[in-house]
PDB file of N, CA and C in Angstrom:
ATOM      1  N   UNK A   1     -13.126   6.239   5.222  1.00  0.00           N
ATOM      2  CA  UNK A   1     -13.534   6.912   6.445  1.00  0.00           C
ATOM      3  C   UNK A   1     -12.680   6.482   7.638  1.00  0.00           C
ATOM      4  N   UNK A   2     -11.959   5.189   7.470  1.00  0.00           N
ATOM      5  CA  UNK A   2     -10.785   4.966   8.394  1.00  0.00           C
ATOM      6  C   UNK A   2      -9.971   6.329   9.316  1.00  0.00           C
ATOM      7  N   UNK A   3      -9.695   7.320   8.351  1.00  0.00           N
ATOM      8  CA  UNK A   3      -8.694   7.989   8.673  1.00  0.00           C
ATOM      9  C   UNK A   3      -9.059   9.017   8.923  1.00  0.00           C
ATOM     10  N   UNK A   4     -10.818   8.943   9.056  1.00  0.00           N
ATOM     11  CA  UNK A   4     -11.150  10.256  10.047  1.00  0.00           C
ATOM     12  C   UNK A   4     -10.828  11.077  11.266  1.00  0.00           C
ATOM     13  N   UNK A   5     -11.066  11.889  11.364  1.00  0.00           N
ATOM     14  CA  UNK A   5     -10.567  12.462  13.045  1.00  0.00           C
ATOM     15  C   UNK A   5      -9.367  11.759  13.527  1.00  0.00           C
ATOM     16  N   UNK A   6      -7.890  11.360  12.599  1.00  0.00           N
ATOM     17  CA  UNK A   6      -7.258  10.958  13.314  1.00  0.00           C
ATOM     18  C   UNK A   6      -5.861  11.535  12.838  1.00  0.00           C
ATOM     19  N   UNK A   7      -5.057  12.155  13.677  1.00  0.00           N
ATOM     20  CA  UNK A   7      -4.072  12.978  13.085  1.00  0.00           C
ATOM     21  C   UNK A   7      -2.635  11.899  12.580  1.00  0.00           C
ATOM     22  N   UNK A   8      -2.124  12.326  11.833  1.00  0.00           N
ATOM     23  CA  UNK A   8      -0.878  11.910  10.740  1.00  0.00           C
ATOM     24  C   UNK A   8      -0.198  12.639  10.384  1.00  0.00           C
ATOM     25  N   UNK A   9       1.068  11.730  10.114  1.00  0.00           N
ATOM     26  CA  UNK A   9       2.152  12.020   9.805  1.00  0.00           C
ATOM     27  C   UNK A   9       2.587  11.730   8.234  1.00  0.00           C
ATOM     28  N   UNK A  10       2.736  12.389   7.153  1.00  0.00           N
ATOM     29  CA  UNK A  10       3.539  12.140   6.130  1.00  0.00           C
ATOM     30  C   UNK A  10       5.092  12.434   5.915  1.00  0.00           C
ATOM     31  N   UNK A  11       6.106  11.450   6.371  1.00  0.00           N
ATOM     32  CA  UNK A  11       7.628  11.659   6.271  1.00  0.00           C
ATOM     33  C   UNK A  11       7.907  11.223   4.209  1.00  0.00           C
ATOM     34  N   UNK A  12       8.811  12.142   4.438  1.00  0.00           N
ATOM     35  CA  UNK A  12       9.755  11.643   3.172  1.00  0.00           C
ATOM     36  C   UNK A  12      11.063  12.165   3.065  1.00  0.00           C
ATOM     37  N   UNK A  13      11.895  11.606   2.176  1.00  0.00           N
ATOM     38  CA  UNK A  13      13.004  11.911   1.812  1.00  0.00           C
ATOM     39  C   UNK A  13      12.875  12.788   0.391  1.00  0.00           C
ATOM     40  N   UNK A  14      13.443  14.142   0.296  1.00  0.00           N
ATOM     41  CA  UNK A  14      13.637  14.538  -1.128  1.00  0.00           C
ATOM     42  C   UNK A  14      14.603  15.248  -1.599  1.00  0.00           C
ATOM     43  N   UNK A  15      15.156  15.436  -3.055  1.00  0.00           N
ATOM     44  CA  UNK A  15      16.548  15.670  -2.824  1.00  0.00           C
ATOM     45  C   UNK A  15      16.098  16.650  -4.363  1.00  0.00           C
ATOM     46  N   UNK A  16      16.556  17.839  -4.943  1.00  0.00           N
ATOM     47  CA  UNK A  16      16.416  18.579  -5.724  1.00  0.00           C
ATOM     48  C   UNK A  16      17.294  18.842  -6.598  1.00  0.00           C
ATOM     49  N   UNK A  17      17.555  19.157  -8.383  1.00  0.00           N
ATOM     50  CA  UNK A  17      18.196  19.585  -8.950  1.00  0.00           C
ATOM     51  C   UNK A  17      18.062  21.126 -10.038  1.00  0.00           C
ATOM     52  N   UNK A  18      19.082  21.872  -9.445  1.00  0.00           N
ATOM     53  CA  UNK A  18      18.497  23.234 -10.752  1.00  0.00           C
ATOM     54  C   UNK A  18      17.226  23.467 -10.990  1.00  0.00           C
ATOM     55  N   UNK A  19      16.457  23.485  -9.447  1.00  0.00           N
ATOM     56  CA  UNK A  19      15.705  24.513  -9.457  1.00  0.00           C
ATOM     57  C   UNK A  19      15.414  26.220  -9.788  1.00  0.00           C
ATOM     58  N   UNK A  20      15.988  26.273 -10.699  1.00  0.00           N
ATOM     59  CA  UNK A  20      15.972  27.858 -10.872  1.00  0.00           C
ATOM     60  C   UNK A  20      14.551  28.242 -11.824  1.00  0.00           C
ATOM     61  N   UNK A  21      13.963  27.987 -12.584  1.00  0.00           N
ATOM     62  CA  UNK A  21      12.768  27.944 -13.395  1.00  0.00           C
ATOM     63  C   UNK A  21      11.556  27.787 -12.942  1.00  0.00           C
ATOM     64  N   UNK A  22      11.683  27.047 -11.420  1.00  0.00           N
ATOM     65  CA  UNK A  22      10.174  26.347 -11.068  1.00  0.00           C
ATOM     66  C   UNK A  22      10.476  25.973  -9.474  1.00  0.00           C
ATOM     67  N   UNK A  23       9.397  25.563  -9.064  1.00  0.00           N
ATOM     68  CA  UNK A  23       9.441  24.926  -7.448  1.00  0.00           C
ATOM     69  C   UNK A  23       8.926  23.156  -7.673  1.00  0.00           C
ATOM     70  N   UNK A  24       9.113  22.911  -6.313  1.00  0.00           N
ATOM     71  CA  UNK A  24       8.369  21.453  -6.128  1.00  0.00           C
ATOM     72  C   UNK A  24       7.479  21.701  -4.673  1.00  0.00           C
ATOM     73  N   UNK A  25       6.443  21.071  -4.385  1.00  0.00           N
ATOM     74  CA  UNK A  25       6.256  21.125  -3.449  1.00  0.00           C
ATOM     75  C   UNK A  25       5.671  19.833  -2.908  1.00  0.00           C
ATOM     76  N   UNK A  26       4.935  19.346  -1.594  1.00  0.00           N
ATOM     77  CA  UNK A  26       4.502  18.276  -1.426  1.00  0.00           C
ATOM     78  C   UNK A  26       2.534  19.066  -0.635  1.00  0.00           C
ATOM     79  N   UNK A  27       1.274  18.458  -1.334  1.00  0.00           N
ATOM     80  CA  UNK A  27       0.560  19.347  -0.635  1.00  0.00           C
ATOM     81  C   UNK A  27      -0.502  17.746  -0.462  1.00  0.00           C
ATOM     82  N   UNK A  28      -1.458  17.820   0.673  1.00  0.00           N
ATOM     83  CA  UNK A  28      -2.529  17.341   1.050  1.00  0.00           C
ATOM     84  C   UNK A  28      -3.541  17.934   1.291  1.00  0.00           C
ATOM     85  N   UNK A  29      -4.379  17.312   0.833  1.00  0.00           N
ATOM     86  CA  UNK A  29      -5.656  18.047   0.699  1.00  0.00           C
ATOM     87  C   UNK A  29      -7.180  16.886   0.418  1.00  0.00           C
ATOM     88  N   UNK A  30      -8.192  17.220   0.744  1.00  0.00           N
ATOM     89  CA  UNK A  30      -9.280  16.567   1.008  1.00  0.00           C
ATOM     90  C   UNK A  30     -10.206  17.150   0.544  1.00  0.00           C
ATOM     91  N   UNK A  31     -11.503  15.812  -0.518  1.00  0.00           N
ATOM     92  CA  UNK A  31     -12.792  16.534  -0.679  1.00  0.00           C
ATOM     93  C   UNK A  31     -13.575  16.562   0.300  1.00  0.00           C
ATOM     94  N   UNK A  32     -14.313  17.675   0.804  1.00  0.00           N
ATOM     95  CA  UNK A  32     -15.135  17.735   2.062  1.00  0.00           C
ATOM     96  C   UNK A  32     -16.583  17.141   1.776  1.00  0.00           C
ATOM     97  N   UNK A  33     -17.485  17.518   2.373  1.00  0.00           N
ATOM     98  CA  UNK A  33     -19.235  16.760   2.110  1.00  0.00           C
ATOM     99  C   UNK A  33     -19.656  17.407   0.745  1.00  0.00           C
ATOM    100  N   UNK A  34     -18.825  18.594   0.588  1.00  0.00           N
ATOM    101  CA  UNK A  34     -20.054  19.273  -0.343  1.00  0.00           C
ATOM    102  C   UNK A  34     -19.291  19.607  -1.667  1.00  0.00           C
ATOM    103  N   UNK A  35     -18.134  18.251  -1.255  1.00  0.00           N
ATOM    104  CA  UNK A  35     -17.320  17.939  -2.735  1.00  0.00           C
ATOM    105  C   UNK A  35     -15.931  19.440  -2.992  1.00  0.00           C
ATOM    106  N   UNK A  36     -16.477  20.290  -1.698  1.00  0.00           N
ATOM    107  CA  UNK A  36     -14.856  21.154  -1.954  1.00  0.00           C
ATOM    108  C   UNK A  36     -13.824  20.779  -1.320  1.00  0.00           C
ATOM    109  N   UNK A  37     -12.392  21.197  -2.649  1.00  0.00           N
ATOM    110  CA  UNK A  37     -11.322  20.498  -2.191  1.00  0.00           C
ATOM    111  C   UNK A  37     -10.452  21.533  -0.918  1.00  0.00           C
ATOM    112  N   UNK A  38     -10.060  20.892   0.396  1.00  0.00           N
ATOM    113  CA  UNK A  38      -9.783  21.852   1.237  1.00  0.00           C
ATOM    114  C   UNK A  38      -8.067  21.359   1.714  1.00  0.00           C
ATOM    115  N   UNK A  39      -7.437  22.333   1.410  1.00  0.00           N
ATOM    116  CA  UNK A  39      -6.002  22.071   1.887  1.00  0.00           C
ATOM    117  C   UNK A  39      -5.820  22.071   3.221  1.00  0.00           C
ATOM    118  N   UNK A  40      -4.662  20.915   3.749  1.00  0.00           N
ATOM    119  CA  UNK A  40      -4.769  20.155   5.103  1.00  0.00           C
ATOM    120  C   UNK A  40      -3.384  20.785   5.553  1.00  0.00           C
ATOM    121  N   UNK A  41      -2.667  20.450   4.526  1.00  0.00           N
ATOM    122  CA  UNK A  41      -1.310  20.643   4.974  1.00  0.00           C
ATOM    123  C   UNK A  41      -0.407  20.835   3.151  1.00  0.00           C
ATOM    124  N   UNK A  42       0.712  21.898   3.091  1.00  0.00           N
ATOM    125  CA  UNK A  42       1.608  21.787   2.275  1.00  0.00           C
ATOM    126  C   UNK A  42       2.800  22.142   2.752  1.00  0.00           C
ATOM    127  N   UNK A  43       3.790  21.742   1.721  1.00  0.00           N
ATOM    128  CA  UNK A  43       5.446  21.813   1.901  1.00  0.00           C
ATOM    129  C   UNK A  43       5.910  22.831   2.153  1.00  0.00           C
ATOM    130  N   UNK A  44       6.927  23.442   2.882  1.00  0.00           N
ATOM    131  CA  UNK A  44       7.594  24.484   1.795  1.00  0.00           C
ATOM    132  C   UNK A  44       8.195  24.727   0.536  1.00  0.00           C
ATOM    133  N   UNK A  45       8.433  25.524  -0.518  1.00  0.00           N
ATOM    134  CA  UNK A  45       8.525  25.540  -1.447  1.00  0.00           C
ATOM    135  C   UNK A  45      10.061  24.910  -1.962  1.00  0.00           C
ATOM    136  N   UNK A  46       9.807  23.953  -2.655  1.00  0.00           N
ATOM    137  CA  UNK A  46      11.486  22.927  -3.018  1.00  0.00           C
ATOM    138  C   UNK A  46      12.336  23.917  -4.067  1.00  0.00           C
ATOM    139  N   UNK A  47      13.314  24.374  -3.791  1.00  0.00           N
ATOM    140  CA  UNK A  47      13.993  25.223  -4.998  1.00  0.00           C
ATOM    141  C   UNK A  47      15.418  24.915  -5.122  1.00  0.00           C
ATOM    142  N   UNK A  48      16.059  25.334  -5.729  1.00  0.00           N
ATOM    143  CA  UNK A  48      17.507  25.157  -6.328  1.00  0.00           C
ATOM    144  C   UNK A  48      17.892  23.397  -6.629  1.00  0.00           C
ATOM    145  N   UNK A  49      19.232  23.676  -5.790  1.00  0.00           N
ATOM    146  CA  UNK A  49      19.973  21.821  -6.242  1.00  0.00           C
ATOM    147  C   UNK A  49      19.656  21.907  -4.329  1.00  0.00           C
ATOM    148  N   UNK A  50      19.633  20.486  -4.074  1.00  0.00           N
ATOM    149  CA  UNK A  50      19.444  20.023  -2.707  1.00  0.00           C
ATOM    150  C   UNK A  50      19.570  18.932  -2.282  1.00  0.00           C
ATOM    151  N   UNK A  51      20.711  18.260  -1.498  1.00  0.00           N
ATOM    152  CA  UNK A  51      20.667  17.219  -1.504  1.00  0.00           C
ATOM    153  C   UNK A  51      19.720  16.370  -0.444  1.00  0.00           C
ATOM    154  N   UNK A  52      19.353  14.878  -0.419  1.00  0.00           N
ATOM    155  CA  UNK A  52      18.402  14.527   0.191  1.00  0.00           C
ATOM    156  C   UNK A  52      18.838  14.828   1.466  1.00  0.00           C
ATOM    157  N   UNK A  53      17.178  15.096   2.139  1.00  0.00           N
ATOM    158  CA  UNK A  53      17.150  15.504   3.310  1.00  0.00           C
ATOM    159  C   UNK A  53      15.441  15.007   3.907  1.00  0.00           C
ATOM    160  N   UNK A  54      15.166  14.956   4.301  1.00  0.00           N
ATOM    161  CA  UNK A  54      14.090  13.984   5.458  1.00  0.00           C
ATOM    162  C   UNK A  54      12.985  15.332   6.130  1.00  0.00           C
ATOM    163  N   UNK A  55      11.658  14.759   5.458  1.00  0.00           N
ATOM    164  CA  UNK A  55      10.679  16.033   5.350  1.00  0.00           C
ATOM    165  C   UNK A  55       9.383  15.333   6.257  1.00  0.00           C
ATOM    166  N   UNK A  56       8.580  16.058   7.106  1.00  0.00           N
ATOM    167  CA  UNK A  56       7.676  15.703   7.765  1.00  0.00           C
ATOM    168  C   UNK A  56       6.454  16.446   7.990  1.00  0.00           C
ATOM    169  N   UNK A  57       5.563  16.269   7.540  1.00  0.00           N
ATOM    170  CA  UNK A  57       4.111  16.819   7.735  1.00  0.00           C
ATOM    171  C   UNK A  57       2.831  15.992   8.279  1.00  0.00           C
ATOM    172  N   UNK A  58       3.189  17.415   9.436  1.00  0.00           N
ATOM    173  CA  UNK A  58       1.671  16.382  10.139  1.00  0.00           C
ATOM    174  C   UNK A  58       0.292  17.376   9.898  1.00  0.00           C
ATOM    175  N   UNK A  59      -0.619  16.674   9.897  1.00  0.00           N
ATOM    176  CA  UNK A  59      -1.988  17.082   9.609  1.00  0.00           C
ATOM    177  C   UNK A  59      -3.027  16.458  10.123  1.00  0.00           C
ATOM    178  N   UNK A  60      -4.229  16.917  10.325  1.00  0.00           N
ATOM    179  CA  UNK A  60      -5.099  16.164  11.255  1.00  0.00           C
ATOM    180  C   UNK A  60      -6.664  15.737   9.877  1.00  0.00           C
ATOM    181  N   UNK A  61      -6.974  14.696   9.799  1.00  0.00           N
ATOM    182  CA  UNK A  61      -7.982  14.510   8.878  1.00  0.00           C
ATOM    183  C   UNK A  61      -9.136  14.964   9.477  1.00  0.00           C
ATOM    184  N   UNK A  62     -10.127  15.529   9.287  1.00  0.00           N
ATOM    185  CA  UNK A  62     -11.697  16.346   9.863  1.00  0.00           C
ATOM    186  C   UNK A  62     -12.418  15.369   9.651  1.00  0.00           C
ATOM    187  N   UNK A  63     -13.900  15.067  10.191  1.00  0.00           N
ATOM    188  CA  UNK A  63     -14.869  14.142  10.381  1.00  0.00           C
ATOM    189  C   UNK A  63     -15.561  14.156   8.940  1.00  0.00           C
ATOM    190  N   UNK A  64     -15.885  15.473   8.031  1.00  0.00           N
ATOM    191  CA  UNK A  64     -15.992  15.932   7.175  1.00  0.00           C
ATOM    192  C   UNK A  64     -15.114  15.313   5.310  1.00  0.00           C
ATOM    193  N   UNK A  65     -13.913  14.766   5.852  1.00  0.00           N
ATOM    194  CA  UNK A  65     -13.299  14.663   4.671  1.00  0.00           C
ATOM    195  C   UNK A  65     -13.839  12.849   4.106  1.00  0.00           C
ATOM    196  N   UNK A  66     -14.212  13.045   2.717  1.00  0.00           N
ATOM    197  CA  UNK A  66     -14.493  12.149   1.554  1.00  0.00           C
ATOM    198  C   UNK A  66     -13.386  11.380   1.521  1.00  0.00           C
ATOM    199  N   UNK A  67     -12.607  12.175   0.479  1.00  0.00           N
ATOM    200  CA  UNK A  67     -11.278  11.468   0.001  1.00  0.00           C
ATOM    201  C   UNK A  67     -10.409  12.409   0.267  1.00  0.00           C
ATOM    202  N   UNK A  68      -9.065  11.860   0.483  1.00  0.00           N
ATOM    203  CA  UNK A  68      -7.741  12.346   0.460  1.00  0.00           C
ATOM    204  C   UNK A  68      -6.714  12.580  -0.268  1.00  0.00           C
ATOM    205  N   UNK A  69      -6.370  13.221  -0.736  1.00  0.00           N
ATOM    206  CA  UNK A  69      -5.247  13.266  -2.341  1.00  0.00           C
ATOM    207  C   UNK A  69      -3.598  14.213  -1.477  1.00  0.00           C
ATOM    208  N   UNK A  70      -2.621  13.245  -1.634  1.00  0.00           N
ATOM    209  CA  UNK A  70      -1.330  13.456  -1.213  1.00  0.00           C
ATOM    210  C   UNK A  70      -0.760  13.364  -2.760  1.00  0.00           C
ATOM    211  N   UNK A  71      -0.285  14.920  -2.955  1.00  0.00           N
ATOM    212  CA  UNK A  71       0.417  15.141  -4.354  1.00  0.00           C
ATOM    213  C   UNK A  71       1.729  15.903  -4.256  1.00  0.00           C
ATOM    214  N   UNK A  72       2.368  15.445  -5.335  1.00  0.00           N
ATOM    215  CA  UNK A  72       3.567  15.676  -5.261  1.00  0.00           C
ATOM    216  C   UNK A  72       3.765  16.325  -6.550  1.00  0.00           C
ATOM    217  N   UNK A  73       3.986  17.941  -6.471  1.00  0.00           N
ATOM    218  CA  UNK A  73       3.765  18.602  -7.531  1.00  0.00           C
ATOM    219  C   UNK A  73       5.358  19.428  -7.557  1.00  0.00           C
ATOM    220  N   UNK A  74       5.561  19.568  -9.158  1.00  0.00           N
ATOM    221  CA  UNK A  74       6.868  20.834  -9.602  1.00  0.00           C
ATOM    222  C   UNK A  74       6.042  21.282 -10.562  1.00  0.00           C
ATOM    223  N   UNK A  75       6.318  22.849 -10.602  1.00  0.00           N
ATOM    224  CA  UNK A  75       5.432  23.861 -11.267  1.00  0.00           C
ATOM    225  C   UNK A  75       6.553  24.086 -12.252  1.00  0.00           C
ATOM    226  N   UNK A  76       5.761  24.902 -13.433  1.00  0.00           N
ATOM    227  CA  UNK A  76       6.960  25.107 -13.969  1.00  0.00           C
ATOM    228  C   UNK A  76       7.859  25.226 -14.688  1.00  0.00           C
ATOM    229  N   UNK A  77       7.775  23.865 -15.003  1.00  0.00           N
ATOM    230  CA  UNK A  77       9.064  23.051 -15.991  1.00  0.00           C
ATOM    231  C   UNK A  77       8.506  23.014 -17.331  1.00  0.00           C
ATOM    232  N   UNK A  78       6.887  22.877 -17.365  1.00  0.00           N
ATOM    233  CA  UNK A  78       6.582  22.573 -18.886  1.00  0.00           C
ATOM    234  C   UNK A  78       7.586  23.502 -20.019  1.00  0.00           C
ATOM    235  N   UNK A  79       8.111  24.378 -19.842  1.00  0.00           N
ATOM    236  CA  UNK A  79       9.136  25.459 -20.191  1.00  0.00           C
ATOM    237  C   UNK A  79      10.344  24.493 -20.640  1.00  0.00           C
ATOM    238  N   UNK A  80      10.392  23.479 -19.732  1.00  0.00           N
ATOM    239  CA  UNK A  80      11.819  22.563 -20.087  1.00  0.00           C
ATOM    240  C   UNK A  80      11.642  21.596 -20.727  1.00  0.00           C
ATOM    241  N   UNK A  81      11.741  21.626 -22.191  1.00  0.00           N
ATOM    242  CA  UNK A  81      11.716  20.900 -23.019  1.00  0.00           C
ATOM    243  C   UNK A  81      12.684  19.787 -22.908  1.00  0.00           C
ATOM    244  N   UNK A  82      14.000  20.022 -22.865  1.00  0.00           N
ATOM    245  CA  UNK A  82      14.902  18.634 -22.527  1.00  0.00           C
ATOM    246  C   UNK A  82      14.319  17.385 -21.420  1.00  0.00           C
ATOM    247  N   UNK A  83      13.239  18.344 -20.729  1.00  0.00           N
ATOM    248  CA  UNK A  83      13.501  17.425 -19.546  1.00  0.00           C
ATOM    249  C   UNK A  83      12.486  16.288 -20.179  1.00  0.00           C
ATOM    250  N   UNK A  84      11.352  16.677 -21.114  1.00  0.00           N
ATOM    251  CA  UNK A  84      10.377  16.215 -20.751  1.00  0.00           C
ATOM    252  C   UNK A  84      10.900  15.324 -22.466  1.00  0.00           C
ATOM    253  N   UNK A  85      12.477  15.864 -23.233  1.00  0.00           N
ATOM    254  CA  UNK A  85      12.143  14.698 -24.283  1.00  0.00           C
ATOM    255  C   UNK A  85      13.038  13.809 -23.455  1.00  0.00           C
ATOM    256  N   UNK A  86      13.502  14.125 -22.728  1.00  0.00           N
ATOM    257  CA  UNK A  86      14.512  12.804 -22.365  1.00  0.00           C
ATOM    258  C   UNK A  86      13.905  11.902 -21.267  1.00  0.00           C
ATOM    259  N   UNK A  87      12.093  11.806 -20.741  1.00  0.00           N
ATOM    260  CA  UNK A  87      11.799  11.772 -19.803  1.00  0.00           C
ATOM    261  C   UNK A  87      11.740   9.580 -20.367  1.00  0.00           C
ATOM    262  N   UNK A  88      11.601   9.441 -21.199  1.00  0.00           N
ATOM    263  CA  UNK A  88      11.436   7.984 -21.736  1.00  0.00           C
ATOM    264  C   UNK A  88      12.676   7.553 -21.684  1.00  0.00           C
ATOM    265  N   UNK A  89      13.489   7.500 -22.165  1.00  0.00           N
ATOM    266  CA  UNK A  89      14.842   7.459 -21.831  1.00  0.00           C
ATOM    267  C   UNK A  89      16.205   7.187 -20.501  1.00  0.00           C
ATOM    268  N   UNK A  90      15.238   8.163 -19.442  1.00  0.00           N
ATOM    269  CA  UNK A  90      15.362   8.385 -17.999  1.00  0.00           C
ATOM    270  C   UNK A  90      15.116   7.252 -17.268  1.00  0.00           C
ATOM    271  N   UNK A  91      13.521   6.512 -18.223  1.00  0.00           N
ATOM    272  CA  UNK A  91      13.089   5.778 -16.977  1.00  0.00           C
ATOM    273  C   UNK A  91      13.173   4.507 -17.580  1.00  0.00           C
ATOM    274  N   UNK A  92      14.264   4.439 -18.317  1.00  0.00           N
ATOM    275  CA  UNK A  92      14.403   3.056 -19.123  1.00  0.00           C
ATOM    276  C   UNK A  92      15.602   2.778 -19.241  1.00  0.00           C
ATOM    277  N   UNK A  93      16.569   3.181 -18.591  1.00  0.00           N
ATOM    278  CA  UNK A  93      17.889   3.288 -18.978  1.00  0.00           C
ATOM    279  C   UNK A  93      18.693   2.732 -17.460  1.00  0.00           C
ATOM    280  N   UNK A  94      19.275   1.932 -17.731  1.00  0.00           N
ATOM    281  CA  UNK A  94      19.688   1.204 -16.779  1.00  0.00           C
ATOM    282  C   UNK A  94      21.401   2.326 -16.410  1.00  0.00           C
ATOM    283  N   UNK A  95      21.456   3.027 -16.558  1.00  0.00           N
ATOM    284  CA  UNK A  95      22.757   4.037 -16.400  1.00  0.00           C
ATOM    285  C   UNK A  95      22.010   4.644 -15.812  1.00  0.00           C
ATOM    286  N   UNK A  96      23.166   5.114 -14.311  1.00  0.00           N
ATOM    287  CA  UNK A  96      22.805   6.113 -13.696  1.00  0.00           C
ATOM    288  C   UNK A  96      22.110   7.130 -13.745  1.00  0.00           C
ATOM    289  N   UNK A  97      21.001   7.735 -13.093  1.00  0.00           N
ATOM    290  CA  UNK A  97      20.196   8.596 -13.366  1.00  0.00           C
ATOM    291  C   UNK A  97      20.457  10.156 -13.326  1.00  0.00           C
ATOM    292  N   UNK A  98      21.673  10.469 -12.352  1.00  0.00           N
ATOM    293  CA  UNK A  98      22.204  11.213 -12.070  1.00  0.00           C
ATOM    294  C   UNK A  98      22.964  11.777 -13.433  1.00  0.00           C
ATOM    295  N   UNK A  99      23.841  10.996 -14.239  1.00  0.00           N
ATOM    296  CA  UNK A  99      24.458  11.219 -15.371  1.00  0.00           C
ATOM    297  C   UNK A  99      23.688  11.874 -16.694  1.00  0.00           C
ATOM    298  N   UNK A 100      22.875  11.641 -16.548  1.00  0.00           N
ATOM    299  CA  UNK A 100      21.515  11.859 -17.566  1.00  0.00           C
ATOM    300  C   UNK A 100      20.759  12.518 -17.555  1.00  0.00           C
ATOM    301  N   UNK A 101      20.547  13.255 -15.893  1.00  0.00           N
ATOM    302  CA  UNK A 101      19.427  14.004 -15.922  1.00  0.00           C
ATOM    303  C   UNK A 101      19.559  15.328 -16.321  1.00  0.00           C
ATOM    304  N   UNK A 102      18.648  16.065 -17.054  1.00  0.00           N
ATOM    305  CA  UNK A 102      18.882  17.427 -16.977  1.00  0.00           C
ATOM    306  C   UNK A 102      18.350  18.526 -16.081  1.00  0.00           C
ATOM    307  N   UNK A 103      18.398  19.748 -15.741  1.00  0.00           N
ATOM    308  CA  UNK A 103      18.329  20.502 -14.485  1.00  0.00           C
ATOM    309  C   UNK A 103      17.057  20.800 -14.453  1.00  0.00           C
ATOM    310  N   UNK A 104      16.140  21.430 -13.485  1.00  0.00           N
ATOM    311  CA  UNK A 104      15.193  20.938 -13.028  1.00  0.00           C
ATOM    312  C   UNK A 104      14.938  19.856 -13.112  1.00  0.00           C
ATOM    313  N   UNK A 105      15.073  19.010 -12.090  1.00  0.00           N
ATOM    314  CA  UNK A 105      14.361  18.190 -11.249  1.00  0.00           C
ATOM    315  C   UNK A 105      14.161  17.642  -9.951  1.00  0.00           C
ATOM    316  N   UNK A 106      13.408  16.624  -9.323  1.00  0.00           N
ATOM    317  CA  UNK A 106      13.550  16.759  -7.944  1.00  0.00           C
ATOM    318  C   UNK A 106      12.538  15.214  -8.151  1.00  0.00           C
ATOM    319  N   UNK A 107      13.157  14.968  -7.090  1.00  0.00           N
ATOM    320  CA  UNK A 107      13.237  13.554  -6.602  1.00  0.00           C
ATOM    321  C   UNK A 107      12.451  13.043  -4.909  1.00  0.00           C
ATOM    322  N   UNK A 108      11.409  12.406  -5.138  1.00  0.00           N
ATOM    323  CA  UNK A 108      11.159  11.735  -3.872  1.00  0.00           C
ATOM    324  C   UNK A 108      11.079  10.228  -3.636  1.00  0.00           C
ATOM    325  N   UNK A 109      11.356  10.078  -2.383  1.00  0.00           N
ATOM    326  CA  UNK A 109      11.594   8.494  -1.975  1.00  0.00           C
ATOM    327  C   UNK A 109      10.975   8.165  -0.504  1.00  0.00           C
ATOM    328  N   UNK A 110      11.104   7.263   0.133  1.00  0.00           N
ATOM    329  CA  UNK A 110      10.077   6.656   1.020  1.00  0.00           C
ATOM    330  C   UNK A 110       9.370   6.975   1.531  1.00  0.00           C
ATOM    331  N   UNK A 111       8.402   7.475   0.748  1.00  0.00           N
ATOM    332  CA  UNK A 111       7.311   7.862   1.231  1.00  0.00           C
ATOM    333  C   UNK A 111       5.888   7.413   2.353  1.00  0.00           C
ATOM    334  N   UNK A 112       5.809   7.636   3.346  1.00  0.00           N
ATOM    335  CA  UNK A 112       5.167   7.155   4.502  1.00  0.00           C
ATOM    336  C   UNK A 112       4.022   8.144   4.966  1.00  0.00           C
ATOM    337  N   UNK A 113       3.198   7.246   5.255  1.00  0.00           N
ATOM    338  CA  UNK A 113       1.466   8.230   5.767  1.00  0.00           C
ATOM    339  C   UNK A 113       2.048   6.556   7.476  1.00  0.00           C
ATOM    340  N   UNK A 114       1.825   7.761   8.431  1.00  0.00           N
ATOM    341  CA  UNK A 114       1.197   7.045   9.383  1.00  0.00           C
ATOM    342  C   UNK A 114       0.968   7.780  10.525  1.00  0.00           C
ATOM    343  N   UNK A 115      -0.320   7.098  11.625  1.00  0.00           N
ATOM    344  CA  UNK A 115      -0.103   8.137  12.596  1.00  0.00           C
ATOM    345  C   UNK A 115       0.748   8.854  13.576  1.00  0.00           C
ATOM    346  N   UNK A 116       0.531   9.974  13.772  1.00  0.00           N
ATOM    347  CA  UNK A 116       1.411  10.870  15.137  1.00  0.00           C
ATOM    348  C   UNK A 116       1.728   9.532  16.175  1.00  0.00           C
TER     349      UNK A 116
END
């Protein structure tokens, strides 16, 4: 209940690959009193190759909101089989990630909640 009635900022950095199949997006959203989930704020839609670039959403939390869920979603891809056998591999492999990855995907990094 900290973060009631008090408006925020979520910054990040995100950077995209061969988006052509699917999107990414970044969305927030809150359960209200009567347990429905109500969207606060979302991204615009992440598509193609993109290199990092510095993303900011502000949103105001209501007196009303339970809990808060900041998700970071790509639609989509279940279609991309490479991605998802090489996904063990990816995150275990001390070689560049860049060299390895296959298309669709998308990438986020410092991710920050704080206030306006």
């Amino acid at each position: 209940d900290a973060a009631s009635d008090r408006n925020l900022a979520l910054t990040y950095w995100v950077r995209s690959n061969g988006l052509t199949k699917g999107f990414a997006f970044v969305e927030i959203d809150y359960l209200n009193r009567d347990n429905e989930r109500v969207i606060l704020s979302r991204s615009r839609k992440i598509t193609d190759s993109n290199e990092w670039r510095s993303i900011k959403l502000q949103f105001e939390v209501p007196k009303d909101a339970n809990d808060i869920f900041i998700s970071l979603v790509l639609l989509n891809t279940q279609k991309n089989r490479e991605l998802y056998e090489a996904l063990p591999d990816l995150i275990n492999s001390s070689v560049e990630i860049d060299e390895k990855l296959p298309v669709q995907a998308v990438w986020f990094d410092d991710i920050r909640l704080s206030q306006k």
